[in-house]
N, C-alpha and C. Protein backbone atom coordinates (compact mmCIF):
# COMPACT_ATOMS: atom_id res chain seq x y z
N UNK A 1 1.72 -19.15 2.30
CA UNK A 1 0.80 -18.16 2.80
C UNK A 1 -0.36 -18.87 3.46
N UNK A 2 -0.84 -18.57 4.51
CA UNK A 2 -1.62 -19.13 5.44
C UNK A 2 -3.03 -18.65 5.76
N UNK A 3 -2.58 -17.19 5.08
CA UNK A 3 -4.25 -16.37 4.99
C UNK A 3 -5.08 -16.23 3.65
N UNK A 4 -6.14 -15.90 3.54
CA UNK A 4 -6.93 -15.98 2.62
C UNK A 4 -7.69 -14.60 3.11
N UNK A 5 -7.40 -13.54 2.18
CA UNK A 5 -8.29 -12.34 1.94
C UNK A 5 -9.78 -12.02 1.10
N UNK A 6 -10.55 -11.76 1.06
CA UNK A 6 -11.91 -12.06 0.16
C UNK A 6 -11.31 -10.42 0.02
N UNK A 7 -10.92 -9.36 0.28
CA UNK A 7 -10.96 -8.41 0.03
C UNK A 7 -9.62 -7.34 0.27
N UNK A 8 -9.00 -7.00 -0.20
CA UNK A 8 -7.53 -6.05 -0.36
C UNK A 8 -7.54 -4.92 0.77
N UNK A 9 -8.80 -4.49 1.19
CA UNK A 9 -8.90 -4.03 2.24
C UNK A 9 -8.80 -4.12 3.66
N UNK A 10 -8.87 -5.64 3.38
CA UNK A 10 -8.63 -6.42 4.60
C UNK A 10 -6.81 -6.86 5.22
N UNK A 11 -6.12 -6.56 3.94
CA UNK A 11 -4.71 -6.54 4.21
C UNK A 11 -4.32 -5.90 4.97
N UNK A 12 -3.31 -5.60 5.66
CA UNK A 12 -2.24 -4.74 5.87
C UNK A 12 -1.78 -3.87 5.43
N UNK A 13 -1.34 -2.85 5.16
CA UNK A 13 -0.56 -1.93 4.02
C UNK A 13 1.21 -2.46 3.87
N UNK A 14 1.57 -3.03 5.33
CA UNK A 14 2.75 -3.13 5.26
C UNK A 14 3.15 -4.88 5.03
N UNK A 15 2.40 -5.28 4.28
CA UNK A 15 1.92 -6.47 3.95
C UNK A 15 1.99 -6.71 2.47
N UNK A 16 1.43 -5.70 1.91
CA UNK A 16 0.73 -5.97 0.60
C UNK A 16 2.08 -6.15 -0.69
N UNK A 17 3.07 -5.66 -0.19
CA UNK A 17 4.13 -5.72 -0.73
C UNK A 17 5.05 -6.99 -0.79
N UNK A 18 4.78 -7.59 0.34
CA UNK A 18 4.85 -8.92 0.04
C UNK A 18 4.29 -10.25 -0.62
N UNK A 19 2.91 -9.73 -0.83
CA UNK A 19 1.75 -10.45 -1.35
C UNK A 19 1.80 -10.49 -2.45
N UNK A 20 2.41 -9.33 -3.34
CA UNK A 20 2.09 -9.12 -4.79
C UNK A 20 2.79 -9.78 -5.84
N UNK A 21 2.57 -10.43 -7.32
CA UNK A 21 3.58 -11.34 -8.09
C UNK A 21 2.98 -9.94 -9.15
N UNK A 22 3.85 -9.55 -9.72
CA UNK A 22 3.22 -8.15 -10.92
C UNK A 22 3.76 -8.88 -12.20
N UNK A 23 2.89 -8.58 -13.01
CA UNK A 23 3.18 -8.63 -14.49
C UNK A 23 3.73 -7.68 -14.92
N UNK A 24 4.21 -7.73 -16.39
CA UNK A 24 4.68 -6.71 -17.06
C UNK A 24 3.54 -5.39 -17.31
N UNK A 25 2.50 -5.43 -17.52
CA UNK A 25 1.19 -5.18 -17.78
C UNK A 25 0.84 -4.84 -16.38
N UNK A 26 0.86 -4.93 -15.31
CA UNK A 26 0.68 -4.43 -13.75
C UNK A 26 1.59 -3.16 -13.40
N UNK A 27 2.82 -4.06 -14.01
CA UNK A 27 3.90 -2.60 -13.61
C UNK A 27 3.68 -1.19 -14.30
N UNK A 28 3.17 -1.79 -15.90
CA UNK A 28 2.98 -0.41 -16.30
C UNK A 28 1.72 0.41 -15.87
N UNK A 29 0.96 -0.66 -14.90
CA UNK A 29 -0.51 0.77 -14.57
C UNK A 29 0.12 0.97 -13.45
N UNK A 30 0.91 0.26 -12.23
CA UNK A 30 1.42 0.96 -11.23
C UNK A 30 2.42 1.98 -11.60
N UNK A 31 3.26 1.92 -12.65
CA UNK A 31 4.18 3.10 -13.01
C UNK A 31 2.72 4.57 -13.41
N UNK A 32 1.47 3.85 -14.28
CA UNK A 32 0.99 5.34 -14.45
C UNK A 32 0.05 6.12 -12.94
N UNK A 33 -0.20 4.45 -12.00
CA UNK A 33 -0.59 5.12 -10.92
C UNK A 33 0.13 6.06 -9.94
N UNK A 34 1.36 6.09 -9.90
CA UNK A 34 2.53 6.82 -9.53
C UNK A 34 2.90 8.06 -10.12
N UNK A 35 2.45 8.09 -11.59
CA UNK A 35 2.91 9.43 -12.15
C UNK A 35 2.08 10.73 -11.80
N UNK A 36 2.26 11.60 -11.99
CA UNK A 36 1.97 12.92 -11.59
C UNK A 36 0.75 13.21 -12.60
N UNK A 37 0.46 12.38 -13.94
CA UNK A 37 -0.58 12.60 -14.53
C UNK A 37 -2.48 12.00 -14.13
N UNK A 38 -3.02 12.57 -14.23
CA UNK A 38 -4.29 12.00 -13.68
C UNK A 38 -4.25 10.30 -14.72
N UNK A 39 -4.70 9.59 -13.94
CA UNK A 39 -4.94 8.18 -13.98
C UNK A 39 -6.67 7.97 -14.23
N UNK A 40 -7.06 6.83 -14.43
CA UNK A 40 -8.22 6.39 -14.61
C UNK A 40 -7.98 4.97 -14.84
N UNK A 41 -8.73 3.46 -13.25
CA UNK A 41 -8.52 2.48 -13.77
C UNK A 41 -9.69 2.16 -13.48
N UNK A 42 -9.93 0.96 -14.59
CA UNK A 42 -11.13 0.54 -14.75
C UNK A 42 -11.10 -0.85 -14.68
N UNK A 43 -12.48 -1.49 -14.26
CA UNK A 43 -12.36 -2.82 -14.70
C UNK A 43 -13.29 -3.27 -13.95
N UNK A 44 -13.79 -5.00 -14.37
CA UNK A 44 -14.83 -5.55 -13.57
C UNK A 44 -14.54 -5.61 -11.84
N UNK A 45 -15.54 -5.92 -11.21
CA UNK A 45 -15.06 -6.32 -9.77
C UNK A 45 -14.45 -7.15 -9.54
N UNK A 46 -13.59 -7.54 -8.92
CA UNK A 46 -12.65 -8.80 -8.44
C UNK A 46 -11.39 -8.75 -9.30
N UNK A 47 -11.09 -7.62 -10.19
CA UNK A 47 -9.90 -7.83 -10.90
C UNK A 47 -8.46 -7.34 -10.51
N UNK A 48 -8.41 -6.69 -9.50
CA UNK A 48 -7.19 -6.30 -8.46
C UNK A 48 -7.16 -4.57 -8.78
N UNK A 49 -8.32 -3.72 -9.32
CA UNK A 49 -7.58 -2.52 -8.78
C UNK A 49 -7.52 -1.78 -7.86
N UNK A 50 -7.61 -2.01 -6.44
CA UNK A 50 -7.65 -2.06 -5.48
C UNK A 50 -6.33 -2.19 -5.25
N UNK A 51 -5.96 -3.33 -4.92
CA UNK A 51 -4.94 -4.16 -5.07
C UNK A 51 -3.87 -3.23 -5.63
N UNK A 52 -3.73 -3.22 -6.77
CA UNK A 52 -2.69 -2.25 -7.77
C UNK A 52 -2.87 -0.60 -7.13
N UNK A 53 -3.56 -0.66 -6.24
CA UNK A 53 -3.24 1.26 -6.22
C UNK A 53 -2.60 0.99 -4.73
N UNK A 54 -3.12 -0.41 -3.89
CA UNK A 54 -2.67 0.03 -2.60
C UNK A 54 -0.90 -0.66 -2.59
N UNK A 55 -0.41 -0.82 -3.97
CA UNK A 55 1.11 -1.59 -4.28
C UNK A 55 1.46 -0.16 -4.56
N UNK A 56 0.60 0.65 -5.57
CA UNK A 56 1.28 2.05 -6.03
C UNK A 56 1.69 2.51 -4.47
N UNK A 57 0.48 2.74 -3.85
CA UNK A 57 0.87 3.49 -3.10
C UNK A 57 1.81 2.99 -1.66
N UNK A 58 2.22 1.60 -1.78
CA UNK A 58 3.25 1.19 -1.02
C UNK A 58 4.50 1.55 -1.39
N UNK A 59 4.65 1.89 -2.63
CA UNK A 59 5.68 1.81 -3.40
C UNK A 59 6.29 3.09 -3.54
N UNK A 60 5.11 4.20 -3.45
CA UNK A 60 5.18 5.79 -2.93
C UNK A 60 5.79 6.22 -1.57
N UNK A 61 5.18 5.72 -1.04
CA UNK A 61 5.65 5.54 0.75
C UNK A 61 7.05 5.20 0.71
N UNK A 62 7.23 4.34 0.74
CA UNK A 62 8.25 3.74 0.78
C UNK A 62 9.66 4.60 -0.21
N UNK A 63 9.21 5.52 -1.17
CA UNK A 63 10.40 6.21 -2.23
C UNK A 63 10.41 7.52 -1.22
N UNK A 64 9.29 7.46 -0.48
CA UNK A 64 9.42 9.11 0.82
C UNK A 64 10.30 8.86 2.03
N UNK A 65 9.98 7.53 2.14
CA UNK A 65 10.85 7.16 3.43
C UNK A 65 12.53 7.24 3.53
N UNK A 66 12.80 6.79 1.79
CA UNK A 66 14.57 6.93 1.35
C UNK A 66 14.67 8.46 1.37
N UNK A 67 14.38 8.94 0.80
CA UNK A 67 14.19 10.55 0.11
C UNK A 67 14.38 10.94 1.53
């Protein structure tokens, strides 16, 4: 990888999916960011939830596009 982001906003959307290494512990807040139940993530600045909602929501897109 050749770029360096200071900020998740600065990605791509059709990008970010390539960027991402998920934990076990990632997958399960992107599985609850995906569910139909209201969500709430929290955390200091710089800790990726940003990051983790714009993977949810690649990951959304992308289940509309098969569908």
């Amino acid at each position: 990888m050749s770029n360096f982001y200071l900020r998740t906003e600065s990605i791509k959307p059709e990008d970010i999916l390539d960027l991402c290494v998920l934990s076990k512990q990632d997958e399960q807040i992107i599985k609850a960011l995906r569910s139909s139940e209201p969500c709430i993530l929290e955390g200091s600045r710089g800790t990726g939830k940003s990051f983790l909602m714009q993977v949810a929501q690649q990951q959304i897109d992308a289940n509309d596009k098969i569908a």
